[in-house]
N, C-alpha and C. Protein backbone atom coordinates (compact mmCIF):
# COMPACT_ATOMS: atom_id res chain seq x y z
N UNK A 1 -18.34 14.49 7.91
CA UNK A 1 -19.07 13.32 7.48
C UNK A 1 -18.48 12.08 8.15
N UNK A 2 -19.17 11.35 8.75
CA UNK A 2 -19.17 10.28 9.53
C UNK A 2 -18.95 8.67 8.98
N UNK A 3 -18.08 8.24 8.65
CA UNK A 3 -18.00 6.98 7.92
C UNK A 3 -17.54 5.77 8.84
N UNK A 4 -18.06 4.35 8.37
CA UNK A 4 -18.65 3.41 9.02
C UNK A 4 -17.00 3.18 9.72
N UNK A 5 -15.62 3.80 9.07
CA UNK A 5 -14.59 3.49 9.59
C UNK A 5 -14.35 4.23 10.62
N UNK A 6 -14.41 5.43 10.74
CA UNK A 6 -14.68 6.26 12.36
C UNK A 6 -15.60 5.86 13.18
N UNK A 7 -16.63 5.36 12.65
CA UNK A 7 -17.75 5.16 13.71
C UNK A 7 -17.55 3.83 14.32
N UNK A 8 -17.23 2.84 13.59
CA UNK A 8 -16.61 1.26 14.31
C UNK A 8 -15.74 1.45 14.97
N UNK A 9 -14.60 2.54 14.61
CA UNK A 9 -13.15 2.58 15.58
C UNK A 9 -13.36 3.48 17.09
N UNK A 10 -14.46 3.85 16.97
CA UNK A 10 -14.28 4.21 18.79
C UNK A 10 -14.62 3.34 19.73
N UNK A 11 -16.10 2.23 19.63
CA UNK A 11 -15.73 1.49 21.09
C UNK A 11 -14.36 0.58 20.98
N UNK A 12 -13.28 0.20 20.04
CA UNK A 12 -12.52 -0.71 20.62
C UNK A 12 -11.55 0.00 22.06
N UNK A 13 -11.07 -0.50 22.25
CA UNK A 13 -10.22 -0.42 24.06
C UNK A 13 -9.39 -1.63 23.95
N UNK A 14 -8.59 -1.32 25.17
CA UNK A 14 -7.99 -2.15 25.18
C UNK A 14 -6.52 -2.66 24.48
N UNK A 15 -6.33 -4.05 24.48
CA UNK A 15 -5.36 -4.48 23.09
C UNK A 15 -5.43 -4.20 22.09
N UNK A 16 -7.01 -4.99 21.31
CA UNK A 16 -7.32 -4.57 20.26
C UNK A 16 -7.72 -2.95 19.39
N UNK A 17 -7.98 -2.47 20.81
CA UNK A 17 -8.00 -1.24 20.36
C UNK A 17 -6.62 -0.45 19.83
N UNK A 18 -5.91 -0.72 20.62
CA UNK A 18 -4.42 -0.73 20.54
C UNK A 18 -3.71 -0.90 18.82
N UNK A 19 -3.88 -2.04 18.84
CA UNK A 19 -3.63 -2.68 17.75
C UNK A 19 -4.44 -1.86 16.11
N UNK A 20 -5.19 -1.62 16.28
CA UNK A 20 -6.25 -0.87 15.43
C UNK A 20 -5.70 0.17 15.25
N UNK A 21 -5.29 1.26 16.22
CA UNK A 21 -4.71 2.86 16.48
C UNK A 21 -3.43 2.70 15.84
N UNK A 22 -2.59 1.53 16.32
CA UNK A 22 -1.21 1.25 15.86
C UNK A 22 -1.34 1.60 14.04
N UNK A 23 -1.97 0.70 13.44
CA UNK A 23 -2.25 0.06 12.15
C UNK A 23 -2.65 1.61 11.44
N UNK A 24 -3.78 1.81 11.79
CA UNK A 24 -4.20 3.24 11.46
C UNK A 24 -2.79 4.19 10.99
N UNK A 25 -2.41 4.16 12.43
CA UNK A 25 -1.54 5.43 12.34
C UNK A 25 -0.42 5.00 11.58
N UNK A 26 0.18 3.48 11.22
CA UNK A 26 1.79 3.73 10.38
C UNK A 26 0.63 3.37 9.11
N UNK A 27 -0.67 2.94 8.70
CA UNK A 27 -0.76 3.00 7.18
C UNK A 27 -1.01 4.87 7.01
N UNK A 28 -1.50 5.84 8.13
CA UNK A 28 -1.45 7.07 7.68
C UNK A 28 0.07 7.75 7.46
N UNK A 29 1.15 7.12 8.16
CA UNK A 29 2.20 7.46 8.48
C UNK A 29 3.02 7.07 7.08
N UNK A 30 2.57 5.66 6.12
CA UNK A 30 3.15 5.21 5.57
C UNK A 30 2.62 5.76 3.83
N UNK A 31 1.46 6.41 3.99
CA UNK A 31 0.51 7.45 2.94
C UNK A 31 1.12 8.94 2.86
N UNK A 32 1.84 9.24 4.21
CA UNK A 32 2.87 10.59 3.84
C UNK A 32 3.77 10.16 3.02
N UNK A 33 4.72 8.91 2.98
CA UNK A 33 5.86 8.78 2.50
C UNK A 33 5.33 8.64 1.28
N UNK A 34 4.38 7.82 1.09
CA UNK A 34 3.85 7.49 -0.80
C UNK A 34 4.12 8.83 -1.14
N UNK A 35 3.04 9.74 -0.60
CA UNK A 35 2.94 11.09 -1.21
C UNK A 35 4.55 11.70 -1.36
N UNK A 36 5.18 11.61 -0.42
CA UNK A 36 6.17 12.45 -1.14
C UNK A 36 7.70 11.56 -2.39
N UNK A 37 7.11 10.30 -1.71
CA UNK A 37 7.39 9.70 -3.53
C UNK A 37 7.12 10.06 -4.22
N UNK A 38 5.73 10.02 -4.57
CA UNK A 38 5.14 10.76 -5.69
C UNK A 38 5.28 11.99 -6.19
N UNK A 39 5.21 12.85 -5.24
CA UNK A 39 5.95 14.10 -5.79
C UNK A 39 7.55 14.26 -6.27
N UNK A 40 8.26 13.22 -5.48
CA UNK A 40 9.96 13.37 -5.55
C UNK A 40 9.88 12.56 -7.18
N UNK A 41 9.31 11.46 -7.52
CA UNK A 41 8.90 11.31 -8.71
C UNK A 41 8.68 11.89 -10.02
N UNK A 42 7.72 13.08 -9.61
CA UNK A 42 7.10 13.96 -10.52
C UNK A 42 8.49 14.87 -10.90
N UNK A 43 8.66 15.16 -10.01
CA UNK A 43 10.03 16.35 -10.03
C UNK A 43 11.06 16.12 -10.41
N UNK A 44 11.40 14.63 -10.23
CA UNK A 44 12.34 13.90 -11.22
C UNK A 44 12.24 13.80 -12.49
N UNK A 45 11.12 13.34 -13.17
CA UNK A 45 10.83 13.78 -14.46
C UNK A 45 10.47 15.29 -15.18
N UNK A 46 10.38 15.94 -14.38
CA UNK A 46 10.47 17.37 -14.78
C UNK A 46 12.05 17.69 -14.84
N UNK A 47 12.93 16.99 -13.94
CA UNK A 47 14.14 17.44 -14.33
C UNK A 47 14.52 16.98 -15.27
N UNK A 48 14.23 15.40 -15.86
CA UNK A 48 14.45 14.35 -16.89
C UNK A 48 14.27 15.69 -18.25
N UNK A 49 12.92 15.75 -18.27
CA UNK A 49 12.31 16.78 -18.78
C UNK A 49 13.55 18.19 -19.52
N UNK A 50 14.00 18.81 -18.47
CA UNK A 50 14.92 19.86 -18.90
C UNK A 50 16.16 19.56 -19.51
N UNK A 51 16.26 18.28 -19.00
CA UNK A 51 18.37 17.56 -19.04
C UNK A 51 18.32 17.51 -20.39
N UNK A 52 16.80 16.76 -21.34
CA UNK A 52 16.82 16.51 -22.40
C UNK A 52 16.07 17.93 -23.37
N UNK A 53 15.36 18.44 -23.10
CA UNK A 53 14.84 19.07 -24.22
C UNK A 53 15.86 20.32 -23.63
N UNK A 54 16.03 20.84 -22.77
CA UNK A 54 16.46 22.22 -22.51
C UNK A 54 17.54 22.17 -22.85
N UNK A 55 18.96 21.36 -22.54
CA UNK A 55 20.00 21.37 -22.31
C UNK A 55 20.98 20.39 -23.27
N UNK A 56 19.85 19.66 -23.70
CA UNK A 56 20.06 18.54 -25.11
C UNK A 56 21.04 17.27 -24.45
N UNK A 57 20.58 17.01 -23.12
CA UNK A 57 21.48 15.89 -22.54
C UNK A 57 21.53 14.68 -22.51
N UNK A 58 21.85 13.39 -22.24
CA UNK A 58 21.59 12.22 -21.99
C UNK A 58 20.92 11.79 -20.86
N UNK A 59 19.97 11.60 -20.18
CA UNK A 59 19.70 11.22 -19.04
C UNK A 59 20.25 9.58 -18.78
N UNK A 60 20.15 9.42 -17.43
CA UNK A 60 20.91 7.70 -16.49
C UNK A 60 20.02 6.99 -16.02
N UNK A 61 19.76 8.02 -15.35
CA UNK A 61 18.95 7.47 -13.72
C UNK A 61 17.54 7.63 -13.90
N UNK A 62 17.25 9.30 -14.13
CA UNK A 62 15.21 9.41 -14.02
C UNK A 62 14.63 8.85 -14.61
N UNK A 63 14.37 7.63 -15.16
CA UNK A 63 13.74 6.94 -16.02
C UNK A 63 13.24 6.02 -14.74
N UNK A 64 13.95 5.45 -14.67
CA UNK A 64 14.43 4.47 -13.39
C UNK A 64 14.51 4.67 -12.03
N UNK A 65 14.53 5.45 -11.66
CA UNK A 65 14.29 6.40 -10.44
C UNK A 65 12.60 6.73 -10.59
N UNK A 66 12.46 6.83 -11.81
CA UNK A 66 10.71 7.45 -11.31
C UNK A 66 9.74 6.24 -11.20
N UNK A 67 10.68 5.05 -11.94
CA UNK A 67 9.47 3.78 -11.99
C UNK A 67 9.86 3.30 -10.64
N UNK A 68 10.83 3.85 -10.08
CA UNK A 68 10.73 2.99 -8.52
C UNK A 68 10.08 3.73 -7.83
N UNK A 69 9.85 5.41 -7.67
CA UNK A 69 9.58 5.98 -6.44
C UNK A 69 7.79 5.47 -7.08
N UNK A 70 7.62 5.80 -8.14
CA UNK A 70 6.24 6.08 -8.13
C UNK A 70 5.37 4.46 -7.80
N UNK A 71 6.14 3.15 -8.06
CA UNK A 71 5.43 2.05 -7.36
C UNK A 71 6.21 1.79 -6.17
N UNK A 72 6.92 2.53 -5.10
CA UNK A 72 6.88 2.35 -4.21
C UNK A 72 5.81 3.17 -3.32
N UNK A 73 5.56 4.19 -3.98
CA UNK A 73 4.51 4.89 -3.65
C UNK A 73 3.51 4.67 -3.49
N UNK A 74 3.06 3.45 -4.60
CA UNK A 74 1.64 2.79 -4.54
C UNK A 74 1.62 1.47 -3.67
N UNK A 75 2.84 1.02 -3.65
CA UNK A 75 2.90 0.20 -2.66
C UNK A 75 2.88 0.34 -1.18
N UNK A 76 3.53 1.77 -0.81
CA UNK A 76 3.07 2.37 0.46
C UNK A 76 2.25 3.01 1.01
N UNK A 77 1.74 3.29 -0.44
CA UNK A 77 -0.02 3.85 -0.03
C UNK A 77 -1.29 2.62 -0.30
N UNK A 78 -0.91 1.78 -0.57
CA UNK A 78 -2.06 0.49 -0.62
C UNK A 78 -2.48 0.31 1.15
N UNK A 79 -1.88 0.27 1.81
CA UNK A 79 -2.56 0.19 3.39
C UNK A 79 -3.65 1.79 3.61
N UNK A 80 -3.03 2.36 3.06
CA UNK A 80 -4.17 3.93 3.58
C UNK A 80 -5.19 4.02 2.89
N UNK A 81 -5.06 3.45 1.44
CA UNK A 81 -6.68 3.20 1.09
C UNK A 81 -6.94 2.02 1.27
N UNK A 82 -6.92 1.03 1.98
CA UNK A 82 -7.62 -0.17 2.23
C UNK A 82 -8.12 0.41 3.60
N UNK A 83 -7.69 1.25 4.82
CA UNK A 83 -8.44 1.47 5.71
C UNK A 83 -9.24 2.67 5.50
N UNK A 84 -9.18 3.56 4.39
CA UNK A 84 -9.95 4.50 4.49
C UNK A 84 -11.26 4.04 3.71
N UNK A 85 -11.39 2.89 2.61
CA UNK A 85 -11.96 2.52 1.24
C UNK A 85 -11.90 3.13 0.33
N UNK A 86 -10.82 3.83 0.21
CA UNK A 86 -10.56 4.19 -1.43
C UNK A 86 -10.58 3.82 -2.61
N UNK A 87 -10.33 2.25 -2.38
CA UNK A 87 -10.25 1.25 -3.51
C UNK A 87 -11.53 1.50 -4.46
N UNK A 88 -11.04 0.87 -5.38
CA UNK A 88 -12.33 0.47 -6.32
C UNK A 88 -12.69 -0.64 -6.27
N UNK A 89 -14.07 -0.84 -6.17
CA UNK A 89 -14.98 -2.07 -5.38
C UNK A 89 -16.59 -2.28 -6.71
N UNK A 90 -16.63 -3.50 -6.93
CA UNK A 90 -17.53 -3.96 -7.64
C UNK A 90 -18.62 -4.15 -6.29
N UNK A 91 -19.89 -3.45 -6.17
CA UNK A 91 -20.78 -3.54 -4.80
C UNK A 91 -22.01 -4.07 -5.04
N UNK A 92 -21.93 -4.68 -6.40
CA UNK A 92 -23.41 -4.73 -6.77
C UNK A 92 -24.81 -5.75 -5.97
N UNK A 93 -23.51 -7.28 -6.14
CA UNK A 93 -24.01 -8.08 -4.93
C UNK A 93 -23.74 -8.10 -4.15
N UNK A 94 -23.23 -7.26 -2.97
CA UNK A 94 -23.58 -7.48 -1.43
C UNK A 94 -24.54 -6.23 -1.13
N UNK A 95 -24.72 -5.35 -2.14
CA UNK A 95 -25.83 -4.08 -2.32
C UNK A 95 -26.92 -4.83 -2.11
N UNK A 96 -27.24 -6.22 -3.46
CA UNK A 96 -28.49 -6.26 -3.45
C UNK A 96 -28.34 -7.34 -2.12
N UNK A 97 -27.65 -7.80 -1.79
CA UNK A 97 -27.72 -9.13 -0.73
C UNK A 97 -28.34 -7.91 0.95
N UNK A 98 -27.38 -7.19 0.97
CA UNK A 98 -27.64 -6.76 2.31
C UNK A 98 -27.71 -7.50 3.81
N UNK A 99 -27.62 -6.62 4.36
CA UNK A 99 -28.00 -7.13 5.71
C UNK A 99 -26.69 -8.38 6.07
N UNK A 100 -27.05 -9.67 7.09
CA UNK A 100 -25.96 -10.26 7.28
C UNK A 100 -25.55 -11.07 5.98
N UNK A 101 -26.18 -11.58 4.94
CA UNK A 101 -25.19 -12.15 3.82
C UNK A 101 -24.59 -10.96 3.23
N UNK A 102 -24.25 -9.67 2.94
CA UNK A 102 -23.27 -9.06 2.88
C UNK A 102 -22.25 -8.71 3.52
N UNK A 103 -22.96 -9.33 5.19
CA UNK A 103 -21.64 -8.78 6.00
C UNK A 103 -20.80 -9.98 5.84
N UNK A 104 -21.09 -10.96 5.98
CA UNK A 104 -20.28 -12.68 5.45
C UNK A 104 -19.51 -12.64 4.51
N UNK A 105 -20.39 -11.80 3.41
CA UNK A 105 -19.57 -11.99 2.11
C UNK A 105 -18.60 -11.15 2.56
N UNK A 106 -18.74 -9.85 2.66
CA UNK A 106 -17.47 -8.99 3.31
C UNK A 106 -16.37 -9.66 3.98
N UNK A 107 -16.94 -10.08 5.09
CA UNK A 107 -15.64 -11.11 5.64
C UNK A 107 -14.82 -11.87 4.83
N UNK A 108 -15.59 -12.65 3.77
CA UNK A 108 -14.75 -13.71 3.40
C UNK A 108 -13.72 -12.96 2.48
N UNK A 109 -14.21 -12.02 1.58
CA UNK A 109 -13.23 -11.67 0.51
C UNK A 109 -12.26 -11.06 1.44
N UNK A 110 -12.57 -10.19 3.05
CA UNK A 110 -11.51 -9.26 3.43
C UNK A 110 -10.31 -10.68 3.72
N UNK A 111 -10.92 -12.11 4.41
CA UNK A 111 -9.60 -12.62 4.51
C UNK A 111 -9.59 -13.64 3.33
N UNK A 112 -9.61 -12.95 2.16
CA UNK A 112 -9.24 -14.03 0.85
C UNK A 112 -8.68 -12.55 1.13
N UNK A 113 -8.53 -11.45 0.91
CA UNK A 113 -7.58 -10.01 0.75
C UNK A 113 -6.26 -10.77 1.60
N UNK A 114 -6.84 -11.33 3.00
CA UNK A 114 -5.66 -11.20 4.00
C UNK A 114 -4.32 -12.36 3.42
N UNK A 115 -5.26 -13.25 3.19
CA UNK A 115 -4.28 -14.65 2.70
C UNK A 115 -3.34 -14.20 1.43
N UNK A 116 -4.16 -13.28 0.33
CA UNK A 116 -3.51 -12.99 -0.82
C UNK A 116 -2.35 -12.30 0.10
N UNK A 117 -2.58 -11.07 0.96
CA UNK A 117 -1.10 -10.24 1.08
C UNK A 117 -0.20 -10.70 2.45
N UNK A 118 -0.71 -11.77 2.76
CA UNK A 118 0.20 -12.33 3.47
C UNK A 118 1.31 -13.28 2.63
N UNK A 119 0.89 -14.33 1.96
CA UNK A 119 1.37 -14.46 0.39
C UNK A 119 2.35 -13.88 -0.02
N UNK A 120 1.93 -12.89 0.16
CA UNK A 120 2.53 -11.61 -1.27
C UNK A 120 3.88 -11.44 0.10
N UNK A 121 3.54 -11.39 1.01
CA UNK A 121 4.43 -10.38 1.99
C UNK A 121 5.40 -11.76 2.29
N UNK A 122 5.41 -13.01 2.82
CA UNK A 122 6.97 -13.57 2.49
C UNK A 122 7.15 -13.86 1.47
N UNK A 123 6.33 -13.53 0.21
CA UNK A 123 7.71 -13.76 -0.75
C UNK A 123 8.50 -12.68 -0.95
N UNK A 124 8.24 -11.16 -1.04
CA UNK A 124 8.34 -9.94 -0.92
C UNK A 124 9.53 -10.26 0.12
N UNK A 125 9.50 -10.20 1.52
CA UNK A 125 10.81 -10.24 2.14
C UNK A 125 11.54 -11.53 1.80
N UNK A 126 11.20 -12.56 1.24
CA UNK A 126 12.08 -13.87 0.61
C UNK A 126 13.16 -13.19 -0.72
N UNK A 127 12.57 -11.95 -1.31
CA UNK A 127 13.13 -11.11 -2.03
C UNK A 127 13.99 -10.70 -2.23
N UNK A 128 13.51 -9.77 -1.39
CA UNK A 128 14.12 -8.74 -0.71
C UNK A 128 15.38 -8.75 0.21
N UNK A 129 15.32 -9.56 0.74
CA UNK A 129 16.44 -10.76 1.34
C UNK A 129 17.70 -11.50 0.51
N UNK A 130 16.71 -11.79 -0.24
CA UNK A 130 18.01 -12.67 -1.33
C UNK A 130 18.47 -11.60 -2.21
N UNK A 131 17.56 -10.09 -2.86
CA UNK A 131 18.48 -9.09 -3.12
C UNK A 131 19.46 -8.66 -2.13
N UNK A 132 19.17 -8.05 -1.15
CA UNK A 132 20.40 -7.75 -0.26
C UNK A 132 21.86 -8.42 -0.25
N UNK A 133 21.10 -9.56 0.29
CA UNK A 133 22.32 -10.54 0.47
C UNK A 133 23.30 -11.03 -0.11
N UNK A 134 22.87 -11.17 -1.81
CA UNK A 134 23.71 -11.55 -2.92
C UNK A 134 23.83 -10.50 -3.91
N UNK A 135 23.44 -9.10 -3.65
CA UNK A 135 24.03 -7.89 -4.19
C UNK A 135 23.90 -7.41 -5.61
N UNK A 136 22.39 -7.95 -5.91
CA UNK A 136 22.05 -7.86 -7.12
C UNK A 136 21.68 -6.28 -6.91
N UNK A 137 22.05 -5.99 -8.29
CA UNK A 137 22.08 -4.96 -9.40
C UNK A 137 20.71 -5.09 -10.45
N UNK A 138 20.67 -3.56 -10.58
CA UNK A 138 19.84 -3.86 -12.03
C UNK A 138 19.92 -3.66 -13.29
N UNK A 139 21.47 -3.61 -13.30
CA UNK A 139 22.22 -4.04 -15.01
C UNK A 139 21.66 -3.14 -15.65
N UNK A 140 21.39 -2.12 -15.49
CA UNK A 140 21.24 -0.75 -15.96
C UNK A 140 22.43 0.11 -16.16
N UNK A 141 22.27 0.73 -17.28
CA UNK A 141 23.46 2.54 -17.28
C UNK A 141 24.07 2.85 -15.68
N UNK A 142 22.75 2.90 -14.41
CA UNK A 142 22.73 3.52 -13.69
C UNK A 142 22.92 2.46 -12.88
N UNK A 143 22.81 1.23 -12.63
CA UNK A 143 23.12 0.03 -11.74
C UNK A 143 22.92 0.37 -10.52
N UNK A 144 21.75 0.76 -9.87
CA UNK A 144 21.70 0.39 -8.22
C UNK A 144 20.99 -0.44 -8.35
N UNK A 145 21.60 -0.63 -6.65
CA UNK A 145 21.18 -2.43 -6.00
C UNK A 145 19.72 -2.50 -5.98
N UNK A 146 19.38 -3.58 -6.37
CA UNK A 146 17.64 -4.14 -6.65
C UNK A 146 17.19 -3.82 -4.94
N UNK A 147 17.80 -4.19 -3.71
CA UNK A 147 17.11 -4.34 -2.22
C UNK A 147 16.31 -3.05 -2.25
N UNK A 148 16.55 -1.37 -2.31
CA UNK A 148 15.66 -0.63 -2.10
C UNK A 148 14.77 -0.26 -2.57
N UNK A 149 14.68 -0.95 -3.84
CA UNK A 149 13.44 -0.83 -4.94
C UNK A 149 12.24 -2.19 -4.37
N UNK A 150 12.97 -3.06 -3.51
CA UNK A 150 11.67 -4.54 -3.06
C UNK A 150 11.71 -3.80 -1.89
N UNK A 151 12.23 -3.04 -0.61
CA UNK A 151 11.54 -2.53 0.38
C UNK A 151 10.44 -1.80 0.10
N UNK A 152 9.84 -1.32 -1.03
CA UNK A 152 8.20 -0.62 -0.72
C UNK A 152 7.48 -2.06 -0.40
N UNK A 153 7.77 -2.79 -1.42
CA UNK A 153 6.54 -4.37 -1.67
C UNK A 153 7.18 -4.85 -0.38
N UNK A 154 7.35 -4.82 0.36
CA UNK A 154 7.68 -5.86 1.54
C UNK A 154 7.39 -5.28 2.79
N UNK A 155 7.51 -3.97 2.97
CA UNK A 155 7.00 -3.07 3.51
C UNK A 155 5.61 -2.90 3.67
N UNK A 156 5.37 -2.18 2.03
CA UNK A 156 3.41 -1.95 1.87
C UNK A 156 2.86 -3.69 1.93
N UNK A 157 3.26 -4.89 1.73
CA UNK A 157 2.35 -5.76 1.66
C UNK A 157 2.69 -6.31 3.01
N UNK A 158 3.32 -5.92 4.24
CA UNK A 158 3.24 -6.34 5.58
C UNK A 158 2.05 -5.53 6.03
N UNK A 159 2.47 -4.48 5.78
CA UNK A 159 1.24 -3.37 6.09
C UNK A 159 -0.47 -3.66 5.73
N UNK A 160 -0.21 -3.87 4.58
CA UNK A 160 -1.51 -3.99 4.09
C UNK A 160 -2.27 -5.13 4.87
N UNK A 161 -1.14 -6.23 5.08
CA UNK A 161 -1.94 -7.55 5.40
C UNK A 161 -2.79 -7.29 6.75
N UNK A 162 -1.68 -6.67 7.59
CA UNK A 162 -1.83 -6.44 9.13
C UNK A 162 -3.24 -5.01 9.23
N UNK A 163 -2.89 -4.44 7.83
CA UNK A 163 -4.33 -3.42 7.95
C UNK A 163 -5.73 -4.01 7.86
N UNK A 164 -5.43 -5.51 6.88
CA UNK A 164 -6.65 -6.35 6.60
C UNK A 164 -6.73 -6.70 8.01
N UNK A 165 -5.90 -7.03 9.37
CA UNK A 165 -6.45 -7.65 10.17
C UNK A 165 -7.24 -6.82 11.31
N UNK A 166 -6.47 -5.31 10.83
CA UNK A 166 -6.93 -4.03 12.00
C UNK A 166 -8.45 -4.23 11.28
N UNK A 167 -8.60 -4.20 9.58
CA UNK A 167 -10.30 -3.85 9.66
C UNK A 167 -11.36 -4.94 10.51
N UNK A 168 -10.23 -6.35 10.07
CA UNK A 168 -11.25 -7.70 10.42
C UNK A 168 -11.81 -7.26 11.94
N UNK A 169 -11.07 -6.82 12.71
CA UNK A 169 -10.87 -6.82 14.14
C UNK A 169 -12.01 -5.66 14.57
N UNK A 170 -11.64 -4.45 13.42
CA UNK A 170 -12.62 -3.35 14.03
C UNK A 170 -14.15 -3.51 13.81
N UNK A 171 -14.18 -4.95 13.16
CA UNK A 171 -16.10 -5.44 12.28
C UNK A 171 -15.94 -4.40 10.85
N UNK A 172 -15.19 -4.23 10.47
CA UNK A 172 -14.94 -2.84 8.96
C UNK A 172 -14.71 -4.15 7.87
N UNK A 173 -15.50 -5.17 7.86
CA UNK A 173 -15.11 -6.14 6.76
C UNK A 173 -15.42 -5.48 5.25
N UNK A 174 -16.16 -4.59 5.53
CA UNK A 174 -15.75 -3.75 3.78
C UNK A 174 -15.11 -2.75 3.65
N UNK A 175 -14.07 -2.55 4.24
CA UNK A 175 -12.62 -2.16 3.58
C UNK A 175 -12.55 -0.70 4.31
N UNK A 176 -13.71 0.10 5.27
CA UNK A 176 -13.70 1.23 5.05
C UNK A 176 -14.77 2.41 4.71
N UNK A 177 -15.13 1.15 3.60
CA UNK A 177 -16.47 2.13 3.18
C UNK A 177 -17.23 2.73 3.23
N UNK A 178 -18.08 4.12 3.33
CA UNK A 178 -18.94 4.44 3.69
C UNK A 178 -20.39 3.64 3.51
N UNK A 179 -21.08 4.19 4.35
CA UNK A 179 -22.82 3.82 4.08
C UNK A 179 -23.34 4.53 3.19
């Protein structure tokens, strides 16, 4: 099945084409790692799972460990469904609008999308940065450093932004979506 995001991405060439293939391939590249967050996640709480009911233990860490892998996960998979359109999308008015006032409207929200995660993305490394640097903790039982828990958000919202610009670029101003 043929969707408007394969079918726009073959004539580009070139730079931009370039640029498009690039984007593509680390938000698909960056949708493996979600996934196996998510699973390293799951499996963490299945061990959480045994420490306490099987073995009658205290758990530290999997509590806390699973709320990071599993929103870093969503944070590194937010670029692979913004180029595939996975999202969930209210379509009602640019359905009934059609034609070029839907493609406009498309545009505008994709760069009201772009401005929001560009936004999002220096404060995210403004963060992420000032965790590193000054060696904050998260005053937890288990106390690791806050920096590898803000690399998904600084990461997925560079990504994402730069995926908003691969769609702007490929004419994919709705996200992906099929027809």
């Amino acid at each position: 099945m043929e969707t408007q995001h394969t079918r726009a991405a073959r004539p580009h060439r070139g730079l931009v084409g370039g640029y498009i293939r690039l984007m593509d391939g680390l938000s698909s590249a960056t949708a493996i790692l979600a996934g196996a967050l998510l699973v390293t996640g799951v499996l963490v709480v299945c061990h959480m799972i045994f420490v306490r009911a099987v073995l009658g233990h205290n758990t530290t860490w999997q509590t806390e460990f699973t709320i990071f892998a599993v929103t870093g996960a969503m944070l590194l998979g937010a670029p692979y469904v913004l180029m595939t359109g996975g999202h969930v999308a209210v379509t009602v008015l640019p359905d009934a609008l059609g034609g070029r006032a839907r493609t406009i409207m498309q545009f505008i929200a994709s760069l009201i999308g772009l401005a929001f995660c560009t936004a999002l993305t220096y404060g995210a490394w403004h963060y992420f940065i000032e965790a590193y640097s000054m060696g904050w903790t998260t005053g937890t039982v288990w106390n690791p450093p806050v920096w590898p828990t803000l690399l998904p958000l600084a990461i997925g919202s560079t990504l994402l932004a730069l995926q908003y610009v691969a769609n702007i670029l490929r004419g994919d101003s709705d996200n992906g979506s099929s027809d």
